[in-house]
C-alpha atoms as a PDB file:
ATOM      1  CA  UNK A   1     104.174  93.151 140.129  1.00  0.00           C
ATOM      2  CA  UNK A   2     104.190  89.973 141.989  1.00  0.00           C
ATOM      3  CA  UNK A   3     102.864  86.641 140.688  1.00  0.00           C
ATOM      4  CA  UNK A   4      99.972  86.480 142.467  1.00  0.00           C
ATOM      5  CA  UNK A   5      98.359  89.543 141.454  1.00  0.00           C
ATOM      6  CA  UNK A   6      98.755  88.809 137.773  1.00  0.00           C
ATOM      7  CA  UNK A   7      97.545  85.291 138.070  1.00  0.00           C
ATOM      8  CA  UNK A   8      94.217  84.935 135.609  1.00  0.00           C
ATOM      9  CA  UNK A   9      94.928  87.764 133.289  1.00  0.00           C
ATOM     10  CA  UNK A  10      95.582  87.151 129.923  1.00  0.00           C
ATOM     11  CA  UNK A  11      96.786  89.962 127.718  1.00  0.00           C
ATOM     12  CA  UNK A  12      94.934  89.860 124.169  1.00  0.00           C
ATOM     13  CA  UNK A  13      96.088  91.701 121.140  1.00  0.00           C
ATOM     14  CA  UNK A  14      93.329  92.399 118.474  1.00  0.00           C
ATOM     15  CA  UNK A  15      94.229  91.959 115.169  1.00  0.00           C
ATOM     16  CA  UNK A  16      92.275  92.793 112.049  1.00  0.00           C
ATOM     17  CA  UNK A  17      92.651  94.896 108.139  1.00  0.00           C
ATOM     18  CA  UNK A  18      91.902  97.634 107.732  1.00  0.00           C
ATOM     19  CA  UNK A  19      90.298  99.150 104.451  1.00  0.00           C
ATOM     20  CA  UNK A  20      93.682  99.192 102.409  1.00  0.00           C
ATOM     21  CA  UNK A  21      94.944  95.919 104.082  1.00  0.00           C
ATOM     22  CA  UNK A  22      97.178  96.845 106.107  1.00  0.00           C
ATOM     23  CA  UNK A  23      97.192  95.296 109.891  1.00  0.00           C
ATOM     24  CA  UNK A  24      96.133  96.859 112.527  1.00  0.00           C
ATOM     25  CA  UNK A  25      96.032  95.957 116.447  1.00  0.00           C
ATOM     26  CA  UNK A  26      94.619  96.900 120.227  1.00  0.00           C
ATOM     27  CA  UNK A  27      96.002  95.485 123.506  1.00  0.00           C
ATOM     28  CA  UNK A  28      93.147  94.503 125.972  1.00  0.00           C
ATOM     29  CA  UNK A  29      94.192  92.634 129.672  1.00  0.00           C
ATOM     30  CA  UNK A  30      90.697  90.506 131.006  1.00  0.00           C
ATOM     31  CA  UNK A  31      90.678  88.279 133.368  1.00  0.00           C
ATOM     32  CA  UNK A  32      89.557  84.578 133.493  1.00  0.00           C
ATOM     33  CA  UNK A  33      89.858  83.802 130.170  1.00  0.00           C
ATOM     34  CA  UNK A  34      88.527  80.079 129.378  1.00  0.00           C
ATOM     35  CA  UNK A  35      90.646  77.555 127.597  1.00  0.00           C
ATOM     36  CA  UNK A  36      89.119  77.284 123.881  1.00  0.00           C
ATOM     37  CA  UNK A  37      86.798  79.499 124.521  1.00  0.00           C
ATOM     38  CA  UNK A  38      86.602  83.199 121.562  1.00  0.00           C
ATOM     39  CA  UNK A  39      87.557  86.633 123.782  1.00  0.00           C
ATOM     40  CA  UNK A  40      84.830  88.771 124.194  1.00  0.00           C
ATOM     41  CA  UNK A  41      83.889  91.417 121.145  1.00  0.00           C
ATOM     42  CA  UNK A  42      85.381  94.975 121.207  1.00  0.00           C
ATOM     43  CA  UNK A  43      84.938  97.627 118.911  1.00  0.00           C
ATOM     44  CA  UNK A  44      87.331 100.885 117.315  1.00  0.00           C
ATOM     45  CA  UNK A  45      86.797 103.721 115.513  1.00  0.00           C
ATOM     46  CA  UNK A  46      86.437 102.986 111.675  1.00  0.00           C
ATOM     47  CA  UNK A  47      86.719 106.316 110.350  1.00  0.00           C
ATOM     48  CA  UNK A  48      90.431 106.168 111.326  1.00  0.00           C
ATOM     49  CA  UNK A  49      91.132 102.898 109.148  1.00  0.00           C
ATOM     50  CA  UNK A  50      88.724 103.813 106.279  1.00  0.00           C
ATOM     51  CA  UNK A  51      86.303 101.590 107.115  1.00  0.00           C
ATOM     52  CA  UNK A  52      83.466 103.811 108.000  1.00  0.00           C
ATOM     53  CA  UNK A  53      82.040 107.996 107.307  1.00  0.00           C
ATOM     54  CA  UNK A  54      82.256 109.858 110.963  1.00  0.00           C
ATOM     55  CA  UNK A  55      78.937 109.793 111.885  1.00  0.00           C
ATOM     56  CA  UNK A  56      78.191 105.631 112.079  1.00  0.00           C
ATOM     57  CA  UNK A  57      82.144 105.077 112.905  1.00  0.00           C
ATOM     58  CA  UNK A  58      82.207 102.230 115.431  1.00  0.00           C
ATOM     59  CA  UNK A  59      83.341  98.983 114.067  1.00  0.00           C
ATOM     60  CA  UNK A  60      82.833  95.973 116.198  1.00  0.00           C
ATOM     61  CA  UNK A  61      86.199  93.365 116.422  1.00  0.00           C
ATOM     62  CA  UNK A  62      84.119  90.013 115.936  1.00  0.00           C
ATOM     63  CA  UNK A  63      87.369  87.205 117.112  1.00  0.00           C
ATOM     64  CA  UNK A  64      87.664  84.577 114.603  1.00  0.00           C
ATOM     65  CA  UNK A  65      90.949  82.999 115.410  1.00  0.00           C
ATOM     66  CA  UNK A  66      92.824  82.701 118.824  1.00  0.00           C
ATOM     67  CA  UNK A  67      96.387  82.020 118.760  1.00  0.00           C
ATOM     68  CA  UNK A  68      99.253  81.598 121.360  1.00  0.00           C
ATOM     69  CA  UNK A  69     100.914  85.251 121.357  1.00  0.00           C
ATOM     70  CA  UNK A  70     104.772  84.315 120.332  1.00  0.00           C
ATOM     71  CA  UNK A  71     105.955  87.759 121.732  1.00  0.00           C
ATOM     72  CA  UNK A  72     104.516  87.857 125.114  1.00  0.00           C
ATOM     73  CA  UNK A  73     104.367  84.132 125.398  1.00  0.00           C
ATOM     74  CA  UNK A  74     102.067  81.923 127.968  1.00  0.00           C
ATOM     75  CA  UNK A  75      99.408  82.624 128.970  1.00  0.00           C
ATOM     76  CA  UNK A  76      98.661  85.914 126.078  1.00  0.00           C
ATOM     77  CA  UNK A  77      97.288  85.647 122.993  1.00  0.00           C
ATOM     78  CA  UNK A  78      96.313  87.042 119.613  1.00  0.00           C
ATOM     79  CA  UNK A  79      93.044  87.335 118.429  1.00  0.00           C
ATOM     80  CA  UNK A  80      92.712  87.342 114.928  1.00  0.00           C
ATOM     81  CA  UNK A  81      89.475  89.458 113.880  1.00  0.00           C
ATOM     82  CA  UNK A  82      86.762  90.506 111.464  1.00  0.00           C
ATOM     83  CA  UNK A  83      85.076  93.719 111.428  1.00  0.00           C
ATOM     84  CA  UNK A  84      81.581  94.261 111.456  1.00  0.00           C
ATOM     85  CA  UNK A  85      79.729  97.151 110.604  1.00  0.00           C
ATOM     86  CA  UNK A  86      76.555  98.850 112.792  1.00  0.00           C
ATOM     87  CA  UNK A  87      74.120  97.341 109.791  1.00  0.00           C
ATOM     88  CA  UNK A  88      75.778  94.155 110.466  1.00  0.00           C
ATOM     89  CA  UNK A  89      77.587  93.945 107.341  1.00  0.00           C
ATOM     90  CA  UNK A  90      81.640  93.263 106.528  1.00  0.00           C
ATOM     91  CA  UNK A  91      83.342  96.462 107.368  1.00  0.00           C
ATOM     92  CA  UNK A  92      85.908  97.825 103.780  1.00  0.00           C
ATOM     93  CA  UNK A  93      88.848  95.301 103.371  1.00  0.00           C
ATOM     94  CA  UNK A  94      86.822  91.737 105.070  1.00  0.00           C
ATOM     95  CA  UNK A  95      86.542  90.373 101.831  1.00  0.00           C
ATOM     96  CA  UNK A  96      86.876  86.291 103.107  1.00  0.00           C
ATOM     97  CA  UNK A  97      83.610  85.237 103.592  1.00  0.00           C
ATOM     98  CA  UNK A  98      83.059  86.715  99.914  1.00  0.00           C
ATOM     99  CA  UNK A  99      85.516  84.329  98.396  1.00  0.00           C
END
């Protein structure tokens, strides 16, 4: 792909725990992202991590941390996340804000 069609996209890779710790990501490509400024929220399926029963699964990716992406390089990043329940509460394994 040529330069000038990829100009303004930044790849983002969503990281977060899930329920037993472990780390667990998503690739997302959006365009215009704003120097300094937190990606937009995204959400996953909790019931695959342990993090939520079937039927109230979705777990919304709330970015708490944006970091250069050492892999892909300029100008992608990672974005490190929390996850967030439907009820609004900490989804299993976001224990920080409880310390």
């Amino acid at each position: 792909m040529s330069a000038h069609r990829t100009s303004g996209y930044t790849k983002l890779e969503y990281v977060w725990l899930a329920a037993d710790q472990s780390l667990r990501s998503k690739s997302r490509t959006i365009y215009n992202l704003s120097n300094g400024s937190l990606p937009p929220h995204w959400n996953y399926d909790g019931s695959s991590t342990g993090q939520a029963p079937c039927n109230d699964s979705e777990i919304t990716l709330v970015p708490c941390r944006v970091f250069n992406d050492p892999f892909r390089g300029p100008p992608h990043k990672l974005v490190w996340c929390k996850g967030v329940k439907s009820d609004g509460t900490a989804a299993e394994g976001y224990n920080r804000d409880r310390a």
